[in-house]
N, C-alpha and C. Protein backbone atom coordinates (compact mmCIF):
# COMPACT_ATOMS: atom_id res chain seq x y z
N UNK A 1 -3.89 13.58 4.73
CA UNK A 1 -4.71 13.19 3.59
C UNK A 1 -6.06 12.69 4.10
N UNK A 2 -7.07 13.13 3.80
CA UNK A 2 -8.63 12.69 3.97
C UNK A 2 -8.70 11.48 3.63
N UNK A 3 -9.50 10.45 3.99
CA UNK A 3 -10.47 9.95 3.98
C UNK A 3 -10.83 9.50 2.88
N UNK A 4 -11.59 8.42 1.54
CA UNK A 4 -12.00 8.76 0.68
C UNK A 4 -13.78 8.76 0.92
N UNK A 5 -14.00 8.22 2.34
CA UNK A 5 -15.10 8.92 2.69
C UNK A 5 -15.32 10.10 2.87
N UNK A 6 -14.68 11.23 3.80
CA UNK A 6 -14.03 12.25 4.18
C UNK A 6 -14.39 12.99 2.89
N UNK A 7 -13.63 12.57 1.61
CA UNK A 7 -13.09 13.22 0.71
C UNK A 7 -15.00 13.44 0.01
N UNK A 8 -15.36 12.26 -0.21
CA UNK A 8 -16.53 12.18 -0.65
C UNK A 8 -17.94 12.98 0.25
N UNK A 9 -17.70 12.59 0.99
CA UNK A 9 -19.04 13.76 2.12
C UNK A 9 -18.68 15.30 2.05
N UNK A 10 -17.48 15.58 1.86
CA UNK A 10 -16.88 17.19 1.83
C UNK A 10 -17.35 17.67 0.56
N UNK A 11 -17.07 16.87 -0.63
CA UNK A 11 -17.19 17.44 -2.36
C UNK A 11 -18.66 16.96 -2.80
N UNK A 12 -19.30 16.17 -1.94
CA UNK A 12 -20.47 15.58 -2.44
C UNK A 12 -20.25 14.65 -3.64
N UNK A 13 -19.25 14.24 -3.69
CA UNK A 13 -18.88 13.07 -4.32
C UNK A 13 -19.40 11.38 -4.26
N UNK A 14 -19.72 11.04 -5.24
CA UNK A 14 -19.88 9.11 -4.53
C UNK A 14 -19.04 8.54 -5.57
N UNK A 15 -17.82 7.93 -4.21
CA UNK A 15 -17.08 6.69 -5.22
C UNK A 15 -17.51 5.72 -5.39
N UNK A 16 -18.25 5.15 -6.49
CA UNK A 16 -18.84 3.89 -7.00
C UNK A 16 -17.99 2.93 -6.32
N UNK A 17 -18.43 1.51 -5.83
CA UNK A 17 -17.70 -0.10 -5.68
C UNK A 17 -18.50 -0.75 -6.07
N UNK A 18 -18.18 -2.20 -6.83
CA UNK A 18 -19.08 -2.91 -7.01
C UNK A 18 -18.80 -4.18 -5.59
N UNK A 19 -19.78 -4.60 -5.49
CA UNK A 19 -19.76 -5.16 -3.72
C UNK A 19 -19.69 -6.89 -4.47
N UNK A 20 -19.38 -7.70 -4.04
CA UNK A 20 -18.77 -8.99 -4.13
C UNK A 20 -18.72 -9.93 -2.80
N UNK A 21 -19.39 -10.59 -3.40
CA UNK A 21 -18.46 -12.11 -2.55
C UNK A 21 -17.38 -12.58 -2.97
N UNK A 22 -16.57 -13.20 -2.00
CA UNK A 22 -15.49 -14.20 -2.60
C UNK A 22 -15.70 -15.00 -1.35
N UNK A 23 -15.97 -15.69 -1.85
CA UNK A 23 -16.22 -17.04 -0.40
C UNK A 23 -17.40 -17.02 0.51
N UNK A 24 -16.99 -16.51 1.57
CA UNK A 24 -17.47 -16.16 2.76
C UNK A 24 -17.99 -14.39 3.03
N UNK A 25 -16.98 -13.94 2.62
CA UNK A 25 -16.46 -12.53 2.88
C UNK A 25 -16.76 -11.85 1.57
N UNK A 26 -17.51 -10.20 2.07
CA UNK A 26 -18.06 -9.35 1.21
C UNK A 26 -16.69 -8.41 1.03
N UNK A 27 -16.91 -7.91 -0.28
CA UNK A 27 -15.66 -6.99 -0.94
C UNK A 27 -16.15 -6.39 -1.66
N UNK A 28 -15.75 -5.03 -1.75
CA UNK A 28 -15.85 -3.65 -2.34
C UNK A 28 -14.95 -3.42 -3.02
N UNK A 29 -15.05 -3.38 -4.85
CA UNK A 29 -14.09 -3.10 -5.82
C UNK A 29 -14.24 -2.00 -6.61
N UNK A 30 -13.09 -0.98 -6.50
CA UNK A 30 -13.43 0.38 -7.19
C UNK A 30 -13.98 0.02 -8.45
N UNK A 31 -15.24 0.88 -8.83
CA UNK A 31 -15.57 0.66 -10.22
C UNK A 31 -14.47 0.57 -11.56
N UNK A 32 -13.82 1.87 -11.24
CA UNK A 32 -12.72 2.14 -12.30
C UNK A 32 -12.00 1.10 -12.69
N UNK A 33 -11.90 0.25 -11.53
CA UNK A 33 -10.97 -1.02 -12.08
C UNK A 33 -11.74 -2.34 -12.61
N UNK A 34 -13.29 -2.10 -13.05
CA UNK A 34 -13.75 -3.25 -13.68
C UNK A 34 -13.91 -2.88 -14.69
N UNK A 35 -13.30 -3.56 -16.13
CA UNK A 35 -13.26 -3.26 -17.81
C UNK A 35 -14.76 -3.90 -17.81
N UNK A 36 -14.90 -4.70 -17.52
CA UNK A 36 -16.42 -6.16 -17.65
C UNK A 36 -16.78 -6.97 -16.57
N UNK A 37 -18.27 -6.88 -16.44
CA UNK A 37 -18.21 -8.45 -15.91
C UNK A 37 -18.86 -9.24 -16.80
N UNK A 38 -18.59 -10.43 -16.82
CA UNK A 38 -19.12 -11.73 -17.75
C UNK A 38 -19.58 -12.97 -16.81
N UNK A 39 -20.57 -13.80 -17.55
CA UNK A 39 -19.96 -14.98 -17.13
C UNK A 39 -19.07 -15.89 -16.92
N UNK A 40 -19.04 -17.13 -16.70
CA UNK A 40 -17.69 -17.78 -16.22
C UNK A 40 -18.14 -18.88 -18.05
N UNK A 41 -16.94 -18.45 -18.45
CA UNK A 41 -16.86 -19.17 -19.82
C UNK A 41 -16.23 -20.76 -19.78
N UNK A 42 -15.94 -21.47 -20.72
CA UNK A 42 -15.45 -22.38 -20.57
C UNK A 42 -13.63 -21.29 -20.53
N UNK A 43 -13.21 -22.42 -19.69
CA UNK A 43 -11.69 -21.77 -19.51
C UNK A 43 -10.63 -22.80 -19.38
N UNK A 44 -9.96 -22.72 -20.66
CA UNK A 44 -8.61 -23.84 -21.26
C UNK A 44 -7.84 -24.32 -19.70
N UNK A 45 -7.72 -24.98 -19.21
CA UNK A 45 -6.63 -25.72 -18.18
C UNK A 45 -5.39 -25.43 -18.73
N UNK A 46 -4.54 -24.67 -17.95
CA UNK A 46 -3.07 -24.54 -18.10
C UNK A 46 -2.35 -25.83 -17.10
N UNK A 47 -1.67 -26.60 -17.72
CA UNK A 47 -0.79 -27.41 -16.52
C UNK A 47 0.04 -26.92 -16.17
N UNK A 48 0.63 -27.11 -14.81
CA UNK A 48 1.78 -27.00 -13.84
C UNK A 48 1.30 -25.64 -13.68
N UNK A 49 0.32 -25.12 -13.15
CA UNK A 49 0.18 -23.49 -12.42
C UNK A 49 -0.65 -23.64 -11.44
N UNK A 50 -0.47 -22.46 -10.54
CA UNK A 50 -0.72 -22.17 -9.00
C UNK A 50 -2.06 -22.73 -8.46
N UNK A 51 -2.66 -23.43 -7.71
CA UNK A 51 -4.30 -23.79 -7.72
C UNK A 51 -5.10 -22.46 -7.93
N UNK A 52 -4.61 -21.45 -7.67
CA UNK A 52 -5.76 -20.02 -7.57
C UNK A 52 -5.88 -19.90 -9.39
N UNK A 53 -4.52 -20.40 -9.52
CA UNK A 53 -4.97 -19.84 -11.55
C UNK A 53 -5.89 -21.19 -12.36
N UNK A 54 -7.15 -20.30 -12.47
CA UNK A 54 -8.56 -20.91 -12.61
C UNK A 54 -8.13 -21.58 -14.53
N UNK A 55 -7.14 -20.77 -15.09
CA UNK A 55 -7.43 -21.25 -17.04
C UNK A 55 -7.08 -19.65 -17.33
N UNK A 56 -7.48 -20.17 -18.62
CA UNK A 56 -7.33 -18.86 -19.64
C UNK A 56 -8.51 -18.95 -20.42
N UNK A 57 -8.97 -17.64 -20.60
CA UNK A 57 -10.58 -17.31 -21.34
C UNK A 57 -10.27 -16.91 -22.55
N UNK A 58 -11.02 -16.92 -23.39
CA UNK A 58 -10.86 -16.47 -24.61
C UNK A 58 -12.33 -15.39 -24.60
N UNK A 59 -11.93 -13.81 -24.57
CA UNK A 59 -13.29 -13.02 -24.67
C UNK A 59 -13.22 -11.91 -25.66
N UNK A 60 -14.00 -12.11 -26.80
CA UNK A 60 -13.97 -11.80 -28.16
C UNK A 60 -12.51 -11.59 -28.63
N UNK A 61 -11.87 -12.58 -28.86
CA UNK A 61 -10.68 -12.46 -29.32
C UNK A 61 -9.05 -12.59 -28.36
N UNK A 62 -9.01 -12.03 -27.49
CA UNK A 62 -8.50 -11.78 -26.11
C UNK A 62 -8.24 -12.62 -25.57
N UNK A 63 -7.24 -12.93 -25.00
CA UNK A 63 -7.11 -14.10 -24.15
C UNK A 63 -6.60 -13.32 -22.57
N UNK A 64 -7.72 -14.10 -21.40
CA UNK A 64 -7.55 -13.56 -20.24
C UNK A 64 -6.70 -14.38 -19.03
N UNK A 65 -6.17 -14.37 -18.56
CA UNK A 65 -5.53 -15.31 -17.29
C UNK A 65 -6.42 -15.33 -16.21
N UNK A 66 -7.59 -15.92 -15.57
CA UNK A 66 -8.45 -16.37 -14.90
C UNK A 66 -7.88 -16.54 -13.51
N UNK A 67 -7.90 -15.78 -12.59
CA UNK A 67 -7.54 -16.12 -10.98
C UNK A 67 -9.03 -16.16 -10.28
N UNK A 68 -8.49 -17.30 -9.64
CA UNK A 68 -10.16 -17.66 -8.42
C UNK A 68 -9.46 -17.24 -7.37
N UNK A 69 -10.01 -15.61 -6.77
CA UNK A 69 -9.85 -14.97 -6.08
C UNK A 69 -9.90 -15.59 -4.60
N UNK A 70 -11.17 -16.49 -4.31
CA UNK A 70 -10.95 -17.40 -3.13
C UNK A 70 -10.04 -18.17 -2.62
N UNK A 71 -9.22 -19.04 -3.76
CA UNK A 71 -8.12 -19.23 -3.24
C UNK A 71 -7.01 -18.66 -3.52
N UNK A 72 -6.80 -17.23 -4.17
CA UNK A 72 -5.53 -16.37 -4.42
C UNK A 72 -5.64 -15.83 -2.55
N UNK A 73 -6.58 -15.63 -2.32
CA UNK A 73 -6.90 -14.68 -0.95
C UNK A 73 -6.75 -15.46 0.13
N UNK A 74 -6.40 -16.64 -0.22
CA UNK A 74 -6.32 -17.82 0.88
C UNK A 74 -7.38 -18.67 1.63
N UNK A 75 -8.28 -18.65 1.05
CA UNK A 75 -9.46 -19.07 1.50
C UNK A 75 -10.08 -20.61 0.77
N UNK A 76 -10.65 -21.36 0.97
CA UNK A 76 -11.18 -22.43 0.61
C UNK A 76 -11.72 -22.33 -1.28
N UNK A 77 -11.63 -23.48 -1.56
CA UNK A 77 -12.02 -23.45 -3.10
C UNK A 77 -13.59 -23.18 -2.72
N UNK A 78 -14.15 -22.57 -3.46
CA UNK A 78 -15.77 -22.62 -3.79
C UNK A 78 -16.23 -22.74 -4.92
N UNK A 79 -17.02 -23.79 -4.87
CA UNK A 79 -17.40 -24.09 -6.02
C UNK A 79 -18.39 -22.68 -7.15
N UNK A 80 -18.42 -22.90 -8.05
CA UNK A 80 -18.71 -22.15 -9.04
C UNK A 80 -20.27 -22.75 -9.51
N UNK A 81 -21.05 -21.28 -9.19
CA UNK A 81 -22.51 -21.43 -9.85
C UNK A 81 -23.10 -20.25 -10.73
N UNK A 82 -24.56 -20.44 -11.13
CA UNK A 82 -24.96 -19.73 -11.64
C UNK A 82 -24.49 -17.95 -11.42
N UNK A 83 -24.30 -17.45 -10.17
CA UNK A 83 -24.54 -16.62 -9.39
C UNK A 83 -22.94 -15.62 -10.06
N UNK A 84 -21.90 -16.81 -10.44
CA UNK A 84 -20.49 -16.95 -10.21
C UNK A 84 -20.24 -15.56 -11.44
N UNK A 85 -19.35 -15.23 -11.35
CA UNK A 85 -18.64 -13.86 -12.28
C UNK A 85 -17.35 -13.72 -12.78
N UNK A 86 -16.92 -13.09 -13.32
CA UNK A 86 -15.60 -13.08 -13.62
C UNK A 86 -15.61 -11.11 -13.89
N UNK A 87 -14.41 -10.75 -13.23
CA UNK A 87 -14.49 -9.31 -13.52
C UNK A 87 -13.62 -9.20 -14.05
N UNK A 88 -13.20 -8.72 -15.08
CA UNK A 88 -12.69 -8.54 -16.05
C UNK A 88 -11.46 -7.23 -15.87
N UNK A 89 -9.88 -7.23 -15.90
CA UNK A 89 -9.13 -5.91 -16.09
C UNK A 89 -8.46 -5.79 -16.98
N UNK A 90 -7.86 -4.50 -17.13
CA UNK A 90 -6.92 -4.57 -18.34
C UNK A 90 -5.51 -3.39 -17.31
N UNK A 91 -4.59 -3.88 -17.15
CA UNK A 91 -3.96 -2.66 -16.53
C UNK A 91 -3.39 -1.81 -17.52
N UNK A 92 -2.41 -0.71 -16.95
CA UNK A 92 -1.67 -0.23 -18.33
C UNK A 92 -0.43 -0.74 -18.40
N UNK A 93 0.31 -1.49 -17.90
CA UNK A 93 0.88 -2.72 -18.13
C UNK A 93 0.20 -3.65 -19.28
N UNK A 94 -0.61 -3.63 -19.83
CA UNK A 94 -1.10 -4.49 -20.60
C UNK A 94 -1.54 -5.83 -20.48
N UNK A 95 -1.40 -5.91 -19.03
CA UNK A 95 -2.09 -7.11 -18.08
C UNK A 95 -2.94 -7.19 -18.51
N UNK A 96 -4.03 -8.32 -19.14
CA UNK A 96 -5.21 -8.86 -18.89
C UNK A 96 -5.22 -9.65 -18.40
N UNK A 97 -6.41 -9.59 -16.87
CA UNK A 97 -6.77 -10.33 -16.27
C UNK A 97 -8.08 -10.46 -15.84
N UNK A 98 -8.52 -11.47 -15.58
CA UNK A 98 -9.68 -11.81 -15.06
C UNK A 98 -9.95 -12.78 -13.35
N UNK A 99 -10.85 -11.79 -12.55
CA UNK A 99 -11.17 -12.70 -11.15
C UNK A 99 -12.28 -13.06 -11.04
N UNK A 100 -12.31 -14.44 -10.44
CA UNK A 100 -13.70 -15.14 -10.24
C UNK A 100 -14.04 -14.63 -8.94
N UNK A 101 -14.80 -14.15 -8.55
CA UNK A 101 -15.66 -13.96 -6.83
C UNK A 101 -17.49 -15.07 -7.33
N UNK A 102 -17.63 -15.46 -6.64
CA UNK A 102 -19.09 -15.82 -6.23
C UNK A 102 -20.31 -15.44 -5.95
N UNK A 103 -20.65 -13.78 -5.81
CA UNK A 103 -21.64 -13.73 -6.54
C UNK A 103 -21.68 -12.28 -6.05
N UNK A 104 -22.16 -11.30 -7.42
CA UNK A 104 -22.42 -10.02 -7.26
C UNK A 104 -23.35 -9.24 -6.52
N UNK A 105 -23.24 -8.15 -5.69
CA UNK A 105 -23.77 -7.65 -4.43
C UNK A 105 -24.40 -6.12 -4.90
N UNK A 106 -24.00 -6.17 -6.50
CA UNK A 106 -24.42 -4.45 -6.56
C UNK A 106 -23.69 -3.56 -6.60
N UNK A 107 -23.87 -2.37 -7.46
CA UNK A 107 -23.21 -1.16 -7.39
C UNK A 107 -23.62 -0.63 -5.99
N UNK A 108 -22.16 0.30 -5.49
CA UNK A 108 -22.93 0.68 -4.38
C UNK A 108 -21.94 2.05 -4.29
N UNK A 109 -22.30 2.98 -3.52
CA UNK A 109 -21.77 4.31 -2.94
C UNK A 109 -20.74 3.68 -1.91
N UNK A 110 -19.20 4.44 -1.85
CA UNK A 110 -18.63 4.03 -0.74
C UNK A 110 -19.01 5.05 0.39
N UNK A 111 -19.74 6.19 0.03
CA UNK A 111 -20.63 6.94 1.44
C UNK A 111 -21.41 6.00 2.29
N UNK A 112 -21.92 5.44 1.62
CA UNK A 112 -23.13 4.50 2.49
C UNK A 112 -22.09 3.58 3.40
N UNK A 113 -20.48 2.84 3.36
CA UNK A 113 -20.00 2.36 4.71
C UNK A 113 -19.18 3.58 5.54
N UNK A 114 -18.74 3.07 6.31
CA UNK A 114 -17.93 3.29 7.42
C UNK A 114 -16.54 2.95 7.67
N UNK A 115 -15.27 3.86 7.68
CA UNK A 115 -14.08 3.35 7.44
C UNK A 115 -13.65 2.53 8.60
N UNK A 116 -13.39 0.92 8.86
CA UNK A 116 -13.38 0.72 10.10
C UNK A 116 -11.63 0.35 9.91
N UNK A 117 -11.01 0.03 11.04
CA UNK A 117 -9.70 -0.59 11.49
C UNK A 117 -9.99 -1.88 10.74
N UNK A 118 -8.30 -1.87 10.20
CA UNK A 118 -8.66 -3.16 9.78
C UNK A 118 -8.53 -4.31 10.47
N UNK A 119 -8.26 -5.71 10.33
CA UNK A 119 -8.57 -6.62 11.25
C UNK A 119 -6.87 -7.16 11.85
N UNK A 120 -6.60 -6.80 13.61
CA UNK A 120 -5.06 -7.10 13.56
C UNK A 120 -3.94 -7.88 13.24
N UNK A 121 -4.82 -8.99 12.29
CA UNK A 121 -3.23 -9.42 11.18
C UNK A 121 -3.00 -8.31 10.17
N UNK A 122 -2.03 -8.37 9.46
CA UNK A 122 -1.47 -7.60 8.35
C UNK A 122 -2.65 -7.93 7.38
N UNK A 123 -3.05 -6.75 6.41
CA UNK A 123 -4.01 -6.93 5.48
C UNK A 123 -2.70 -7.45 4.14
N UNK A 124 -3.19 -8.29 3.12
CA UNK A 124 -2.53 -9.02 2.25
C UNK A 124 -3.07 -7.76 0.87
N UNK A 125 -1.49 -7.89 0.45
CA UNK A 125 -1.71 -7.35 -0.90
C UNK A 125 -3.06 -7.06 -1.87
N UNK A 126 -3.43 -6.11 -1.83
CA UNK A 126 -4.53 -5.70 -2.40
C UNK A 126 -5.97 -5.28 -1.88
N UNK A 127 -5.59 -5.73 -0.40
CA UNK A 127 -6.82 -5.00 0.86
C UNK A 127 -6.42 -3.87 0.79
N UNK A 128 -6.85 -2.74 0.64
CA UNK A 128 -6.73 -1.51 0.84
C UNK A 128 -7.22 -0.85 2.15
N UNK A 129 -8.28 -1.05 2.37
CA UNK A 129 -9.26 -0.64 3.42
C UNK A 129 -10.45 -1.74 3.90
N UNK A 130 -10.48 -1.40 5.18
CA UNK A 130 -11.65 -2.35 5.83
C UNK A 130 -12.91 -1.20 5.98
N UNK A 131 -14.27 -1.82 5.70
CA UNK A 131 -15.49 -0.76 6.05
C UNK A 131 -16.79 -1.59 6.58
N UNK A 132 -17.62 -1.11 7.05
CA UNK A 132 -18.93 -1.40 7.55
C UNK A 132 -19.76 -1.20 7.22
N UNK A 133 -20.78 -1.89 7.10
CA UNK A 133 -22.35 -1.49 6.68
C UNK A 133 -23.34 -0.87 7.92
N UNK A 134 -24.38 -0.34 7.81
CA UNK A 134 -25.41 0.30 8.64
C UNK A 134 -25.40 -0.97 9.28
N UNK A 135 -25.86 -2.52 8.89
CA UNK A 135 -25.99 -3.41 9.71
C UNK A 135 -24.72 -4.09 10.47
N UNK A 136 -23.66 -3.52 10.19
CA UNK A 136 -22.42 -4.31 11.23
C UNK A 136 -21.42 -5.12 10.49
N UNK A 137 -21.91 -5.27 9.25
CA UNK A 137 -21.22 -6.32 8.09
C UNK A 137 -19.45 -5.59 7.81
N UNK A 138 -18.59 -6.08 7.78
CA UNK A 138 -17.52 -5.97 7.82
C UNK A 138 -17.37 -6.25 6.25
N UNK A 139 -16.58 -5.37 5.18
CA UNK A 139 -16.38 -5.10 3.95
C UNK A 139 -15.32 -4.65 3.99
N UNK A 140 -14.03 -5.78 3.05
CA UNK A 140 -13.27 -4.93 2.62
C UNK A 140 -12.78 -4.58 1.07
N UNK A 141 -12.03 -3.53 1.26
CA UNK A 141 -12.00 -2.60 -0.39
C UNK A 141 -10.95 -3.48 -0.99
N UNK A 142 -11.19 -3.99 -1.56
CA UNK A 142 -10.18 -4.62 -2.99
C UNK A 142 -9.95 -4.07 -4.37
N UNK A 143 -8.07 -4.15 -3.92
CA UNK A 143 -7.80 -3.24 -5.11
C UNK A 143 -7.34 -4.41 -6.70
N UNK A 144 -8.34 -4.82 -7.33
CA UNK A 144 -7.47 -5.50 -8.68
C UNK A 144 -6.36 -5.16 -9.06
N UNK A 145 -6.41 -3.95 -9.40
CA UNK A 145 -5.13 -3.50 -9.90
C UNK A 145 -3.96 -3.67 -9.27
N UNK A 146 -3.64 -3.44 -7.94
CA UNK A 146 -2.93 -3.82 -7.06
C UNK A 146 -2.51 -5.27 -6.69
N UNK A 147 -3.71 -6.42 -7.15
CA UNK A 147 -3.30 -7.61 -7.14
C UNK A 147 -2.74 -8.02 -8.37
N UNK A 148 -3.14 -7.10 -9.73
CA UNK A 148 -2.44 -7.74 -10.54
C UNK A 148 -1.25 -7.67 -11.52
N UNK A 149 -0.54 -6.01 -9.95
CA UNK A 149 0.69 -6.33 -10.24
C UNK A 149 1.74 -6.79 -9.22
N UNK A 150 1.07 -7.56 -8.31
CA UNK A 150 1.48 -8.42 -7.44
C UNK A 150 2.54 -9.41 -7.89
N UNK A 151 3.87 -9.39 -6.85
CA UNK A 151 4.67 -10.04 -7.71
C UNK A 151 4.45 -11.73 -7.67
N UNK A 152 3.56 -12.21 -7.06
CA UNK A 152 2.23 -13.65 -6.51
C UNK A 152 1.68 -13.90 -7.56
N UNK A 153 0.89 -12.42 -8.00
CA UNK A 153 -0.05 -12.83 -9.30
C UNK A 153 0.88 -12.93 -10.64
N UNK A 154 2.15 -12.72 -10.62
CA UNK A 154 2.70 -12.65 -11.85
C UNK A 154 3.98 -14.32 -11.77
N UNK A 155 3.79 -15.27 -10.64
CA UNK A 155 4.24 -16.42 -10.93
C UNK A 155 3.13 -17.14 -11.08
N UNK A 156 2.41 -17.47 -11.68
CA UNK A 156 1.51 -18.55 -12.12
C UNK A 156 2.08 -19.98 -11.92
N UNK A 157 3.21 -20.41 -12.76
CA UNK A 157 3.69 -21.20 -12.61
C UNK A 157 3.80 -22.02 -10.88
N UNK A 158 3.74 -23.40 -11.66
CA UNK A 158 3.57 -24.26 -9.60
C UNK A 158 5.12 -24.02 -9.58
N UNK A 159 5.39 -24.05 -8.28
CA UNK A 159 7.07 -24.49 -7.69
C UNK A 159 7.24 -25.79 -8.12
């Protein structure tokens, strides 16, 4: 099986990502899997659930389950600013969900990186692929959909 670079330089194809922060670390999310992005709304506090589950949104009608991707991914809380997002999914599960990352990087071509190895721990549920930029920047592909039928993302509830 090719490449979806491979696949894309052969057909003259470009698979859209939208490029992201979450923390520290840049991430590449297939377009297909963003319904919206919005701002970060006010979002109801659920008690007794996981620190990564940020609330529940209310967006025109809808109610979304809010994960702060920084600490679902294991990484430090970051605080939330202007910059801050919420991307919005809907699976066909009928999941709605919503992830906070820290600040948007742009539509981008996944031609323009480089498929690199990924990094030798085990990549965690929903890394798909590791890639590179012309300048050396290490990007990896995040799959929403894949996190949010994670059987992690579906206990909310604290222990």
């Amino acid at each position: 099986m090719k490449s979806e670079i491979e696949h894309a330089s052969i057909t003259g194809a470009s698979v859209a990502v939208l490029g992201v922060t979450i923390g520290e670390e840049r991430y590449l999310v297939p377009m297909e899997e963003v319904g919206e992005v919005i701002a970060i709304p006010k979002l109801a506090q659920v008690p007794l659930t996981q620190p990564w589950f940020a609330g529940l949104a209310n967006v025109r009608g809808n109610l979304y389950g809010i994960t702060d991707l920084s600490i679902y991914l294991g990484n430090k809380p970051v605080p939330y600013n202007v910059k801050s997002r919420i991307l919005l999914v809907s699976t066909d599960d009928k999941i709605q969900g919503g992830f906070i990352v820290n600040n948007m990087l742009g539509i981008r071509s996944l031609s323009e990186f480089v498929a690199v190895a990924p990094p030798k721990k085990d990549l965690m549920r929903g890394i798909i692929a590791c890639y590179e930029d012309t300048e050396g920047r290490v990007w990896r592909k995040l799959s929403l959909l894949e996190l949010a039928r994670d059987e992690k993302f579906m206990q909310v509830a604290s222990d």
